[in-house]
PDB file of N, CA and C in Angstrom:
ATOM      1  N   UNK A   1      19.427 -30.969 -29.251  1.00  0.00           N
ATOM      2  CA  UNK A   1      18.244 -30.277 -29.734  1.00  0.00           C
ATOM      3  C   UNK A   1      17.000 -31.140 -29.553  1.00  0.00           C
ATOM      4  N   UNK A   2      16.985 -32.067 -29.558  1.00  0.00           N
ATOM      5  CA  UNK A   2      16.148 -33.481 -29.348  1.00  0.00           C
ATOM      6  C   UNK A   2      15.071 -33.296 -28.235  1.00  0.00           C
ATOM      7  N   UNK A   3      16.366 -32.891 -27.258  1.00  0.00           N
ATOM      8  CA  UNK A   3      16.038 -32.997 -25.314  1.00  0.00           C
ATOM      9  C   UNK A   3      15.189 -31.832 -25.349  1.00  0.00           C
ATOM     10  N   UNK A   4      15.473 -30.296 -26.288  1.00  0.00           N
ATOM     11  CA  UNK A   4      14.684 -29.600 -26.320  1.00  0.00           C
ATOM     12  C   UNK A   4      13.163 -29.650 -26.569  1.00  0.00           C
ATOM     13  N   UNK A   5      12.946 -30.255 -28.070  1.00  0.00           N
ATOM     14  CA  UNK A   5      11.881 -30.424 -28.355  1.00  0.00           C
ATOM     15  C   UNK A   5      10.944 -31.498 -27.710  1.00  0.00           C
ATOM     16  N   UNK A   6      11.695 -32.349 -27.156  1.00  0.00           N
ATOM     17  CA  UNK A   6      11.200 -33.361 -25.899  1.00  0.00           C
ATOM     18  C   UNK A   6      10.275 -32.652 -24.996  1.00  0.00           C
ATOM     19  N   UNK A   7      10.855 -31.872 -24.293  1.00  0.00           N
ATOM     20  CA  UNK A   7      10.485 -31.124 -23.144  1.00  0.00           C
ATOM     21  C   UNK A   7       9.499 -29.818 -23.886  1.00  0.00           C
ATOM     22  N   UNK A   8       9.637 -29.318 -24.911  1.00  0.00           N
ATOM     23  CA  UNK A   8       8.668 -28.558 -25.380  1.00  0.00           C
ATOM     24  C   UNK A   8       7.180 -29.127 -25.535  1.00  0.00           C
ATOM     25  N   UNK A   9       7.533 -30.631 -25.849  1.00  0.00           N
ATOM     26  CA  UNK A   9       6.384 -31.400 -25.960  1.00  0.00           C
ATOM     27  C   UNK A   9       5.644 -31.650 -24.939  1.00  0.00           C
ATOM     28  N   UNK A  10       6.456 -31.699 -24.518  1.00  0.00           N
ATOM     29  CA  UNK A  10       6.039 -32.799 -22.495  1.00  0.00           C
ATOM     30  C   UNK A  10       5.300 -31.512 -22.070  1.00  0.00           C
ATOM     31  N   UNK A  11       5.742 -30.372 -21.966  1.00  0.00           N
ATOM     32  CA  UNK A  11       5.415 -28.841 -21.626  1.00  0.00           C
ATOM     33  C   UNK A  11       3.749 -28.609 -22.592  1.00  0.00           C
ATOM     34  N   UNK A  12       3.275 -28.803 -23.964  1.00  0.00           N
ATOM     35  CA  UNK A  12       2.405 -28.284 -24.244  1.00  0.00           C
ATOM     36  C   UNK A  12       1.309 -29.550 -24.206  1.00  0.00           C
ATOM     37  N   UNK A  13       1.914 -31.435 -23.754  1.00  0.00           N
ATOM     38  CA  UNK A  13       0.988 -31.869 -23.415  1.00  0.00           C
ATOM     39  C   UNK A  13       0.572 -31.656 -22.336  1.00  0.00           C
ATOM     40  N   UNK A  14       1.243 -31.107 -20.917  1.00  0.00           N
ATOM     41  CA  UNK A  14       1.154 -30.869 -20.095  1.00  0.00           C
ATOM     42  C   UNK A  14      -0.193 -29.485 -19.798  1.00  0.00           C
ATOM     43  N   UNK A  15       0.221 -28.514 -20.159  1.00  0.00           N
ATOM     44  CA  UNK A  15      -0.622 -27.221 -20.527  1.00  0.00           C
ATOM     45  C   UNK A  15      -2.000 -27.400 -20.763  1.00  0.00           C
ATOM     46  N   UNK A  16      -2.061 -28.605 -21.907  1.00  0.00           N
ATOM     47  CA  UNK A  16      -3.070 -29.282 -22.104  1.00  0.00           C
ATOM     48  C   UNK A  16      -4.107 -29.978 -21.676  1.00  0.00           C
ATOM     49  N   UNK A  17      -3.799 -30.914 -20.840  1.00  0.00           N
ATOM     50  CA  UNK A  17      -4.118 -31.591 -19.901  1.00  0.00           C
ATOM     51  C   UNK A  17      -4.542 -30.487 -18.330  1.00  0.00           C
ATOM     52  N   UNK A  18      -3.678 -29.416 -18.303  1.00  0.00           N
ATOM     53  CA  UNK A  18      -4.451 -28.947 -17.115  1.00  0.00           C
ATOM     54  C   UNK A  18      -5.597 -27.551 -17.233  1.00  0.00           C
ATOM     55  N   UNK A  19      -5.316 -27.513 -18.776  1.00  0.00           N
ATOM     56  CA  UNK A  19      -6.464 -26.576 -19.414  1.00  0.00           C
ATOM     57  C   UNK A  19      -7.632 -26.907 -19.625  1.00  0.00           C
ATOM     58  N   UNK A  20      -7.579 -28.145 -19.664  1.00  0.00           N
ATOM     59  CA  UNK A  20      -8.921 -29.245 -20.067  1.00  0.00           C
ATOM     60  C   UNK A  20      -9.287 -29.914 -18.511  1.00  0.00           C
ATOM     61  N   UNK A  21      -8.717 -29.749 -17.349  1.00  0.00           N
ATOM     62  CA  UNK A  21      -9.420 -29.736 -16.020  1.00  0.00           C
ATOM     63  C   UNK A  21      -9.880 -28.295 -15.589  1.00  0.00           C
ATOM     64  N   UNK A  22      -9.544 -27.345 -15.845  1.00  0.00           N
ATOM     65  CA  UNK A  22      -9.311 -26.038 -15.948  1.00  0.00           C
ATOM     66  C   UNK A  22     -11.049 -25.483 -16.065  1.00  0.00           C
ATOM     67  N   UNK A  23     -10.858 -26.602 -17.254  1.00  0.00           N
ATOM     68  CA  UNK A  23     -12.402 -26.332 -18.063  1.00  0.00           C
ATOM     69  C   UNK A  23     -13.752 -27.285 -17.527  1.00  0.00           C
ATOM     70  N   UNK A  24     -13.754 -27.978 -16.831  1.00  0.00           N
ATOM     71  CA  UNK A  24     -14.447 -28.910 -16.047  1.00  0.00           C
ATOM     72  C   UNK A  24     -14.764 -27.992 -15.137  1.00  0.00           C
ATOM     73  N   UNK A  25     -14.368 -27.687 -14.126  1.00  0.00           N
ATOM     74  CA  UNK A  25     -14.509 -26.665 -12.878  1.00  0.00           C
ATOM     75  C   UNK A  25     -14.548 -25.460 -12.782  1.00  0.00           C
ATOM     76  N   UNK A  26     -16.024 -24.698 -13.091  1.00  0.00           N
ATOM     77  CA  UNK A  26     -16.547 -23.380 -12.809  1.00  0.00           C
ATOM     78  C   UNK A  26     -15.879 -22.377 -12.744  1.00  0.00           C
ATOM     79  N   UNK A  27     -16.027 -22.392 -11.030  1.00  0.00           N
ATOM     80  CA  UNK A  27     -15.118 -21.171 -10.310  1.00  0.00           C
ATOM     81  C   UNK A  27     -13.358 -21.007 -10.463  1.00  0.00           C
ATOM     82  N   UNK A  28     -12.701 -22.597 -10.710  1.00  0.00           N
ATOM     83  CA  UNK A  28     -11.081 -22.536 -11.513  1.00  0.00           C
ATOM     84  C   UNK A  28     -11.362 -21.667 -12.761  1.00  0.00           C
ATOM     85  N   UNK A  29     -12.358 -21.961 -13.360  1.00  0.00           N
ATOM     86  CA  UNK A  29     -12.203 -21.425 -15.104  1.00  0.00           C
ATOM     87  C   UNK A  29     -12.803 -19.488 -14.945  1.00  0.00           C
ATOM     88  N   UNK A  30     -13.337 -19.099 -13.754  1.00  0.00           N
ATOM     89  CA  UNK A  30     -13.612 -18.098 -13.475  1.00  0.00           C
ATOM     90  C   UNK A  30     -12.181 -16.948 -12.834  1.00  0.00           C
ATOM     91  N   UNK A  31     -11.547 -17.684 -12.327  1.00  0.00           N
ATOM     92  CA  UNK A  31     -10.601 -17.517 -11.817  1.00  0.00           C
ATOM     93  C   UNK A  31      -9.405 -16.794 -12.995  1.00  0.00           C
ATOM     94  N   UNK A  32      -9.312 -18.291 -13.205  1.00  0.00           N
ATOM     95  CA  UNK A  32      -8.000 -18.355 -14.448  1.00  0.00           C
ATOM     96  C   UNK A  32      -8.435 -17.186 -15.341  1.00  0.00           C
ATOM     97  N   UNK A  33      -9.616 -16.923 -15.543  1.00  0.00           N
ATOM     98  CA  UNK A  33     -10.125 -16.017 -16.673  1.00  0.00           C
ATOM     99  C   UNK A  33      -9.679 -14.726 -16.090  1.00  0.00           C
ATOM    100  N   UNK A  34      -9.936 -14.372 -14.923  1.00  0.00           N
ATOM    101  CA  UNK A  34      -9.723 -13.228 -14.868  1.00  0.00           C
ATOM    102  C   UNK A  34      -8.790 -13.089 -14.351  1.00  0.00           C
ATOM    103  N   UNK A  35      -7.710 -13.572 -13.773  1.00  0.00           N
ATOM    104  CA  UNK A  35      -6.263 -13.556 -13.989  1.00  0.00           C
ATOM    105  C   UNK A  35      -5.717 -13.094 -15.155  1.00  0.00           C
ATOM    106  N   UNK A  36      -5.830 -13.957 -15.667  1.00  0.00           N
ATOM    107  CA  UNK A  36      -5.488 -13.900 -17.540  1.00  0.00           C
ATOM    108  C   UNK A  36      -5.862 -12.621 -18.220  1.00  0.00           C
ATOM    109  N   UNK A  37      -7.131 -11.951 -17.679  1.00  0.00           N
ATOM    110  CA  UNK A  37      -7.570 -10.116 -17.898  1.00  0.00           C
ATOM    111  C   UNK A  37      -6.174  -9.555 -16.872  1.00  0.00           C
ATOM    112  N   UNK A  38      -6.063  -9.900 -16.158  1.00  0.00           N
ATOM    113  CA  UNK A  38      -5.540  -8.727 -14.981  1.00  0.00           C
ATOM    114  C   UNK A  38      -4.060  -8.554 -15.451  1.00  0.00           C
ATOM    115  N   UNK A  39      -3.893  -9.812 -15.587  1.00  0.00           N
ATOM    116  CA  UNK A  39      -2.270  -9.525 -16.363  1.00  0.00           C
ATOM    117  C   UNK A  39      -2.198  -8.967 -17.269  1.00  0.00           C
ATOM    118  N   UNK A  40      -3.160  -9.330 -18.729  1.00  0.00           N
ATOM    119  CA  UNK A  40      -3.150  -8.602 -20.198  1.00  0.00           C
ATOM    120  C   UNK A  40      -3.633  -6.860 -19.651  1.00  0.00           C
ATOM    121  N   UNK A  41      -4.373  -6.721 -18.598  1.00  0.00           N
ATOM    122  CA  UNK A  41      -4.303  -5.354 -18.072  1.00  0.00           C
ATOM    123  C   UNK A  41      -2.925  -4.402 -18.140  1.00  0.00           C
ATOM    124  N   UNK A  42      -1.928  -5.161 -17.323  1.00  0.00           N
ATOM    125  CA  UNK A  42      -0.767  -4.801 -16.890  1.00  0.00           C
ATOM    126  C   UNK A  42      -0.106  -4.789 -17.505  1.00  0.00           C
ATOM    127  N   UNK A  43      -0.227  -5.705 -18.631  1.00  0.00           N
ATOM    128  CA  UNK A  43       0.710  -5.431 -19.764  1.00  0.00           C
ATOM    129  C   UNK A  43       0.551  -4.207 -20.762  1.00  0.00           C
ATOM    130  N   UNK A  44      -0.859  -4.241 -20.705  1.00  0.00           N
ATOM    131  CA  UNK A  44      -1.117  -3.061 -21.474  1.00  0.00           C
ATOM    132  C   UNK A  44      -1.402  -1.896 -21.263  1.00  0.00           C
ATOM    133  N   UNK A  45      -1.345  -2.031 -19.846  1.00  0.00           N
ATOM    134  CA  UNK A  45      -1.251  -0.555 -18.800  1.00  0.00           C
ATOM    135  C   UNK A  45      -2.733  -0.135 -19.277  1.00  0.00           C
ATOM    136  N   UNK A  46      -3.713  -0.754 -18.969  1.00  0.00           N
ATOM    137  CA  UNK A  46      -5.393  -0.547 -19.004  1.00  0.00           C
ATOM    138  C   UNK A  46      -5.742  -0.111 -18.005  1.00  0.00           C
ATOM    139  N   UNK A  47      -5.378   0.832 -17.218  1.00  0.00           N
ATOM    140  CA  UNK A  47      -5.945   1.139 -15.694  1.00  0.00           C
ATOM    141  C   UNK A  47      -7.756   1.327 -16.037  1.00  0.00           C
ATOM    142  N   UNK A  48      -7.777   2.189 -16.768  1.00  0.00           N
ATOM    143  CA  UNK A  48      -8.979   1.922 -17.396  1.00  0.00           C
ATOM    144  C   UNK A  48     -10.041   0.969 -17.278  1.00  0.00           C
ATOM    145  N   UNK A  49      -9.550  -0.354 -17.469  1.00  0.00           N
ATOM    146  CA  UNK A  49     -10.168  -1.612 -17.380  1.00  0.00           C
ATOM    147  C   UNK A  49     -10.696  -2.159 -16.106  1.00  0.00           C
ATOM    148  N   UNK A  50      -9.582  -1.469 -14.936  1.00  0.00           N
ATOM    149  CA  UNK A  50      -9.900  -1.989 -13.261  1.00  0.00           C
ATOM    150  C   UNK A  50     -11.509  -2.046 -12.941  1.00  0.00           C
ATOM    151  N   UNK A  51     -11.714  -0.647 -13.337  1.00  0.00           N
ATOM    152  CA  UNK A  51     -13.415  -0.719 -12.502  1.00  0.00           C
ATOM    153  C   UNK A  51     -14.564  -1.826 -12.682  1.00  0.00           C
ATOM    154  N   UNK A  52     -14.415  -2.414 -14.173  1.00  0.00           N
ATOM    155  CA  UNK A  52     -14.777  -3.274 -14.416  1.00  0.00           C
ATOM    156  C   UNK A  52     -14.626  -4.596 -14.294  1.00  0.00           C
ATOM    157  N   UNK A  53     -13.121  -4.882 -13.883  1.00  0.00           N
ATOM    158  CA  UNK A  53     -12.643  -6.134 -13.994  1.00  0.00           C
ATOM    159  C   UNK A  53     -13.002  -6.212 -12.408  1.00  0.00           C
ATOM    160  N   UNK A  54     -13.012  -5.474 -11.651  1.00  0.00           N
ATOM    161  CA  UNK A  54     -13.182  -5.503 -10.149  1.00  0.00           C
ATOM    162  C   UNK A  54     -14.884  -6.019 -10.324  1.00  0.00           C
ATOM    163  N   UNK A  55     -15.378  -5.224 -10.893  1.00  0.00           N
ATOM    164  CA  UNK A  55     -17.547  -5.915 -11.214  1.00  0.00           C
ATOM    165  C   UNK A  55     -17.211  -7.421 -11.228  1.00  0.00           C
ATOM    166  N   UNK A  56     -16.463  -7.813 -12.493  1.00  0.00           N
ATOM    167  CA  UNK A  56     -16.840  -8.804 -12.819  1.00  0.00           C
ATOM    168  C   UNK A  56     -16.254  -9.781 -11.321  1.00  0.00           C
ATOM    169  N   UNK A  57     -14.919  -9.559 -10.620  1.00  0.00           N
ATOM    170  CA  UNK A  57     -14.817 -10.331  -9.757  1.00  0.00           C
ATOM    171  C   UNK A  57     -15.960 -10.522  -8.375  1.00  0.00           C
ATOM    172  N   UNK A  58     -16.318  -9.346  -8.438  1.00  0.00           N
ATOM    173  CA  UNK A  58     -17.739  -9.666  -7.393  1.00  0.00           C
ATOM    174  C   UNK A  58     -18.964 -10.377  -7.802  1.00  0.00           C
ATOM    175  N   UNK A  59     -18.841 -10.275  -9.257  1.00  0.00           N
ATOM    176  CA  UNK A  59     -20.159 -11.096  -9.605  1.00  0.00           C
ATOM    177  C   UNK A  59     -19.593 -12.402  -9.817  1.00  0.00           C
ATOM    178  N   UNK A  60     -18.699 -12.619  -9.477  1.00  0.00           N
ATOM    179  CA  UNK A  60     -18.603 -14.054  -9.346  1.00  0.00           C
ATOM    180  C   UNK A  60     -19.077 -15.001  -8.563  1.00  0.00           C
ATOM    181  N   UNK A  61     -19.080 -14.797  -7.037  1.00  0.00           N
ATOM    182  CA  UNK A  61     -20.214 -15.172  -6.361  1.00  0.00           C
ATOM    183  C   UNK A  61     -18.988 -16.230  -5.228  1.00  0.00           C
ATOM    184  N   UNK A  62     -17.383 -15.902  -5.854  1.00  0.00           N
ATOM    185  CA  UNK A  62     -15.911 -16.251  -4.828  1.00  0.00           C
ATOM    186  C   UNK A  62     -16.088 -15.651  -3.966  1.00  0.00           C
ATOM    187  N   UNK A  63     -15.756 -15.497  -2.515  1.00  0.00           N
ATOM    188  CA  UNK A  63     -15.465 -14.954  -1.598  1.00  0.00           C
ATOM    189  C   UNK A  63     -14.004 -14.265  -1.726  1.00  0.00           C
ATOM    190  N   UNK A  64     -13.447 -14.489  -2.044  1.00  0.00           N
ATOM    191  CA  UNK A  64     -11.655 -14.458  -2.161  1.00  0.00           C
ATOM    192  C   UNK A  64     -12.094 -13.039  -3.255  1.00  0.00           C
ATOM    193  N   UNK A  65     -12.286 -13.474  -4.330  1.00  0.00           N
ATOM    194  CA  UNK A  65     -12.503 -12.322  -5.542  1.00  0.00           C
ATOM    195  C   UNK A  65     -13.554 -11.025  -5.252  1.00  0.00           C
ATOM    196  N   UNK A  66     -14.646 -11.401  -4.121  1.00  0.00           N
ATOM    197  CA  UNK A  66     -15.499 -10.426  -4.167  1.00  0.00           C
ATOM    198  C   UNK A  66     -15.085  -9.316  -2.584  1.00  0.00           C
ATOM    199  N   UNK A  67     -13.775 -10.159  -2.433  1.00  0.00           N
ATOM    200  CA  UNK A  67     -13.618  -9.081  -1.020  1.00  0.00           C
ATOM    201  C   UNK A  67     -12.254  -8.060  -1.952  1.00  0.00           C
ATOM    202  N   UNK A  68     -11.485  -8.091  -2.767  1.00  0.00           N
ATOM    203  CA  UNK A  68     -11.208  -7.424  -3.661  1.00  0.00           C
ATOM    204  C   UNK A  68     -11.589  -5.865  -3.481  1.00  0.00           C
ATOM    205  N   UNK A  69     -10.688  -5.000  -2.757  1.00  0.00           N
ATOM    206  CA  UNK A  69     -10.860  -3.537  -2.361  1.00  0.00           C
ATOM    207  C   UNK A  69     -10.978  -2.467  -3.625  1.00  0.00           C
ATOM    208  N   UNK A  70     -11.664  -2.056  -4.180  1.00  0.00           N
ATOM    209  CA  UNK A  70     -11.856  -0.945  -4.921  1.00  0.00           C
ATOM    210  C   UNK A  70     -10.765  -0.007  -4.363  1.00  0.00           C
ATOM    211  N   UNK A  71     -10.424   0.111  -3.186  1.00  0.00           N
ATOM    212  CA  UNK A  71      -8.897   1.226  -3.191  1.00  0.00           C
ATOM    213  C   UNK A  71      -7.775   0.947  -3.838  1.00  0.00           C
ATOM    214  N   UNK A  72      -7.910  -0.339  -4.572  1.00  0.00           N
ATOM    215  CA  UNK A  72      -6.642  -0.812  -5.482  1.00  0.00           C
ATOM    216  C   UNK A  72      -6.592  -0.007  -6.457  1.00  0.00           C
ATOM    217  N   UNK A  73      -7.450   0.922  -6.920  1.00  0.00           N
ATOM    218  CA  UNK A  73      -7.344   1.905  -7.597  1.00  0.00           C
ATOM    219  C   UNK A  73      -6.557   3.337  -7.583  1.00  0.00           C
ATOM    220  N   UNK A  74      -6.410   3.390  -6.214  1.00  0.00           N
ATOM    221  CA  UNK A  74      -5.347   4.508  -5.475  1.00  0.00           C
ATOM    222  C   UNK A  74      -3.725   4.306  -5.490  1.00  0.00           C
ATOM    223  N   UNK A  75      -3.646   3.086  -6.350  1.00  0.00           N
ATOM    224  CA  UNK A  75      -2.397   2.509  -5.639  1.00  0.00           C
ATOM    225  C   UNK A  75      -1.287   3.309  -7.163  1.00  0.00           C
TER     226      UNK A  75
END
């Protein structure tokens, strides 16, 4: 049980440490953010939410996020 809580530890200093570089760098913390929407989307079956979450990825000012097809809505 030891080895468990070992590795639970190692795991949330870990988390830690790359949440707090995460947070240093802009466009990572822009990213991660809206990841983190897109999934809680899916979990909660928000189709609803797309049109917007698609805005916010273009106003990000990513190339990667702002080429993001509005026909993902058809799918």
């Amino acid at each position: 049980m030891i080895l468990d809580e070992d590795a639970a530890t190692t795991a949330t200093q870990e988390e830690t440490r790359v949440l707090s570089g995460i947070g240093r760098h802009t466009q990572v913390k822009q990213v991660y953010g809206l990841a983190q929407q897109f999934i809680e989307m899916g979990n909660k079956r928000q189709a609803s939410k797309l049109d917007q979450w698609l805005k916010d990825c273009k106003a990000t000012g990513i190339a990667i996020l702002q080429s993001l097809d509005p026909s993902i809505n058809d799918v």
